[in-house]
Protein backbone atom coordinates (compact mmCIF):
# COMPACT_ATOMS: atom_id res chain seq x y z
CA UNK A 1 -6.48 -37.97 9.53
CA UNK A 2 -8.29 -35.17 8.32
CA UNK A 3 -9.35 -33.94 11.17
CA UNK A 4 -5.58 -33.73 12.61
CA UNK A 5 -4.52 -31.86 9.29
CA UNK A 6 -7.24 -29.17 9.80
CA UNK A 7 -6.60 -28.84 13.23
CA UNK A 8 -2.59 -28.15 12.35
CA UNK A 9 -4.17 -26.07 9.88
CA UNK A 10 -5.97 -23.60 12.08
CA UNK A 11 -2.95 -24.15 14.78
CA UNK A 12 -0.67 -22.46 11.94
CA UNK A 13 -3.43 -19.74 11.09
CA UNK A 14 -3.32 -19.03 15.00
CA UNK A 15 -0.15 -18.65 15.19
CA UNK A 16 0.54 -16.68 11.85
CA UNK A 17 -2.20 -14.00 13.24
CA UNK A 18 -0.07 -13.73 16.92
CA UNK A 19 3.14 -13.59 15.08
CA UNK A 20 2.25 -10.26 12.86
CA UNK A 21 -0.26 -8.92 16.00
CA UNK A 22 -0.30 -5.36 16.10
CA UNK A 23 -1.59 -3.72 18.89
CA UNK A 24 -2.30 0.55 20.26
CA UNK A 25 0.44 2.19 22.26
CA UNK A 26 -0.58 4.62 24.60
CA UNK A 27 1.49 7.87 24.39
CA UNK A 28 2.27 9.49 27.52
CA UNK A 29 2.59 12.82 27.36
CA UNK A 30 4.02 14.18 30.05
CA UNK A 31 6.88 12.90 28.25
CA UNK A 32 6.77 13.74 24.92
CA UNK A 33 7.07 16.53 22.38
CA UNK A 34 6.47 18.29 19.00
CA UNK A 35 8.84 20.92 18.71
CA UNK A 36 10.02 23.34 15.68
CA UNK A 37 12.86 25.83 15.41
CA UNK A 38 13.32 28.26 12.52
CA UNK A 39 15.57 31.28 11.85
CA UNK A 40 14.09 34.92 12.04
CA UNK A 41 16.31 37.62 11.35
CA UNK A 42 19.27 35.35 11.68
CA UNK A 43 18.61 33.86 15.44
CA UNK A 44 16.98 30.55 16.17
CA UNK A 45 13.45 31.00 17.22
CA UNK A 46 12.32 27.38 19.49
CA UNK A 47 8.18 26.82 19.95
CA UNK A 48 6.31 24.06 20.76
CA UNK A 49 2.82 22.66 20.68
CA UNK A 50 1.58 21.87 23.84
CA UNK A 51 -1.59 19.67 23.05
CA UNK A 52 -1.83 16.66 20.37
CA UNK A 53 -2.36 12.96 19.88
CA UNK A 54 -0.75 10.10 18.65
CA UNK A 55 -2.42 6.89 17.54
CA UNK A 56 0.33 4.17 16.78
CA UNK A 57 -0.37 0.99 16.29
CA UNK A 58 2.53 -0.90 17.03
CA UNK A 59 3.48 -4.60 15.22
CA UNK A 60 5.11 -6.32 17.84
CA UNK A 61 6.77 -9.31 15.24
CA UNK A 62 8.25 -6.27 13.00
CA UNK A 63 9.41 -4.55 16.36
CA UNK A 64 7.89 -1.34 14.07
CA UNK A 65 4.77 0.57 14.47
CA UNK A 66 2.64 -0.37 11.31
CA UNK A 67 0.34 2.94 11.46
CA UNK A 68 0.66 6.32 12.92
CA UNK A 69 -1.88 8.89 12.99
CA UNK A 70 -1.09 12.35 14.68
CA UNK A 71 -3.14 15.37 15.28
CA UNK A 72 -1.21 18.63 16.65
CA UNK A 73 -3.80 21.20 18.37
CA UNK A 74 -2.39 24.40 16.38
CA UNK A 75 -4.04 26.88 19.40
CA UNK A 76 -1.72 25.09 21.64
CA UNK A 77 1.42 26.91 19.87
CA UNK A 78 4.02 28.54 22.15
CA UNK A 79 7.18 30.16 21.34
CA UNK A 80 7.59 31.63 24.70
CA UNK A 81 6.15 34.87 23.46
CA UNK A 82 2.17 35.63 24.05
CA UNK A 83 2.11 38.63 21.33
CA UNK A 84 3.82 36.04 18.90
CA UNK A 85 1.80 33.19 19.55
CA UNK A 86 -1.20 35.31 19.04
CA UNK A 87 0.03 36.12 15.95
CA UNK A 88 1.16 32.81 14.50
CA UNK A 89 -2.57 32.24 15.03
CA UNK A 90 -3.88 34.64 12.90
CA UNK A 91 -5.02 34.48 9.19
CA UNK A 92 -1.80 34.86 7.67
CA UNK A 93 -0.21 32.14 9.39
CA UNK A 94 -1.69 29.39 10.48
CA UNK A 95 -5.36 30.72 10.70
CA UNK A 96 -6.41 28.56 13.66
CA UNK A 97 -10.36 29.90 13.10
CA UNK A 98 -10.25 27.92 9.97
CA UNK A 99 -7.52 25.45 10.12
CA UNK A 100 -7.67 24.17 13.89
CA UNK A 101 -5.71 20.88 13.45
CA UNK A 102 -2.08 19.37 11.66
CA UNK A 103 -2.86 16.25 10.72
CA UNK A 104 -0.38 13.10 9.91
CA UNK A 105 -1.50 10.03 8.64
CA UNK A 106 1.13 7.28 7.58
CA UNK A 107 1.00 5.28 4.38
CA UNK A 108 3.60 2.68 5.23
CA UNK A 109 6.48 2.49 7.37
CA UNK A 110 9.53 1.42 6.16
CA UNK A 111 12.48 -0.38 8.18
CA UNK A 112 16.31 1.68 6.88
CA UNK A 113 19.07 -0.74 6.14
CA UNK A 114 20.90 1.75 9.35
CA UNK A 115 18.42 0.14 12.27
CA UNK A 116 16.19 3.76 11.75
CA UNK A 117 12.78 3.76 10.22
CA UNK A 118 10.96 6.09 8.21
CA UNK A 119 7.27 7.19 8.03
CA UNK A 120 5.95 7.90 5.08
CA UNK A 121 2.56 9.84 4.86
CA UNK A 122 0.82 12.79 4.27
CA UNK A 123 1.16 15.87 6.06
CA UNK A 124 -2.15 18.59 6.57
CA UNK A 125 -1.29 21.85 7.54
CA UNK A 126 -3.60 24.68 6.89
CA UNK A 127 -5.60 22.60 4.46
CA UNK A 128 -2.77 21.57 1.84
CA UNK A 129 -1.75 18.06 2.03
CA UNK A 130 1.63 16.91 0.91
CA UNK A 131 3.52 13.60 1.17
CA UNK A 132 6.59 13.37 3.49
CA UNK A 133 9.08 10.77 5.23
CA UNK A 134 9.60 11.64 8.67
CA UNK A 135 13.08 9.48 9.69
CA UNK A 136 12.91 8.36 12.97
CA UNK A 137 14.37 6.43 15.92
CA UNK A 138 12.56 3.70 18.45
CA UNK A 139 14.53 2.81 21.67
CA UNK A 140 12.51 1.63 24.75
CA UNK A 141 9.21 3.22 23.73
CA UNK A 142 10.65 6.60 22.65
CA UNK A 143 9.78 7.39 19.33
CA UNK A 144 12.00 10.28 17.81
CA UNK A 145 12.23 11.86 14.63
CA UNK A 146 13.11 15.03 12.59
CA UNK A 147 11.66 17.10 9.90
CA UNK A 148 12.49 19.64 7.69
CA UNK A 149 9.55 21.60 6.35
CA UNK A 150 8.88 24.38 3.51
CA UNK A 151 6.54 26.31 5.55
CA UNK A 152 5.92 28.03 2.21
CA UNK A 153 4.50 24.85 0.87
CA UNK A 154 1.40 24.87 3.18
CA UNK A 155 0.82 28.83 3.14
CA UNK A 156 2.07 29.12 6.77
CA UNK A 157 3.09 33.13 6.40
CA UNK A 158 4.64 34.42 2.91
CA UNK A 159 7.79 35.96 1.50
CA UNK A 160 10.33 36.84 4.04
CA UNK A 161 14.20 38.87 3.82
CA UNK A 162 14.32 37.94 7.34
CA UNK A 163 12.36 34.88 8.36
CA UNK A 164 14.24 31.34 6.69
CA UNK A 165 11.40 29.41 4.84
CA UNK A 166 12.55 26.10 6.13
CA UNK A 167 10.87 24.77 9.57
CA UNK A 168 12.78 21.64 11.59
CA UNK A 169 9.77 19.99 13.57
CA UNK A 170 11.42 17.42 16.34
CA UNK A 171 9.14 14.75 17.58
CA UNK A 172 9.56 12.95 20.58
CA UNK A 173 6.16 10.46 21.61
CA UNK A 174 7.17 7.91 24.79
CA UNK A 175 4.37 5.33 24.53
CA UNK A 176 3.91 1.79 25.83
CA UNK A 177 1.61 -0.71 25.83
């Protein structure tokens, strides 16, 4: 009889540990994108960054990722404009001699009464790190979120009449097992 019990008992362990398994997505991305649009002398300026990684490790019980870890090549910035872009790079913006990486590392994620989910965690940009919730979407493997950022808060560029201080960074990571 106590054999049976300890055998149930490791059967329920078992199948306690497969229930909350969590396993590595693997972004592909050709199809996915970090994006940011801010307002420079009144008109929307669109960029991108072309190169970064995304680690999520995905809980497949909680149909939720329970970790992500992101890390946005800043040389890869493009706003369409070479002379720009060369300049974003530079010392008084994002300094990409010193500071070569964003990081994002989450804390916890958190499920929203809505169906959404939000990632809480701290941001790197230019060597300040600051907490932030990044609400976002998961439908078939596309992850998708926005972000509203106080560029001012990591030292990205200073005072400006004509360039708004608030950045909206759109993610969009298609991953899958």
């Amino acid at each position: 009889m106590r054999t049976s019990a300890k055998i149930i008992g490791f059967a329920a362990i078992a199948l306690l540990a497969l229930a909350s398994m969590s396993f590595l997505l693997k972004p592909d991305y050709t199809k996915s994108s970090v994006a940011f649009k801010i307002k420079n002398a009144g008109i929307g300026v669109d960029g991108s960054f072309k190169s970064f990684e995304a680690h999520i490790d995905y809980n497949e019980s909680a149909q939720a990722p329970s970790s992500i870890k992101a890390t946005i090549n800043v040389e890869s910035i493009d706003t369409g404009i070479e002379g720009r872009d060369k300049h974003l790079r530079k010392e008084d913006f994002f300094n990409v001699a010193t500071y070569p990486k964003i990081t994002f590392e989450s804390t916890q994620i958190l499920k929203t009464s809505g169906g959404g989910l939000i990632a809480e965690g701290k941001l790197t940009i230019k060597g300040v790190t600051k907490d932030i919730k990044i609400p976002f979407t998961h439908t078939n493997g596309i992850f998708e979120g926005t972000v509203t950022l106080n560029r001012l808060d990591y030292g990205v560029g200073g005072n400006s009449v004509t360039m708004s201080n608030e950045v909206d960074v759109s993610i969009k990571i298609t991953a899958s097992k």
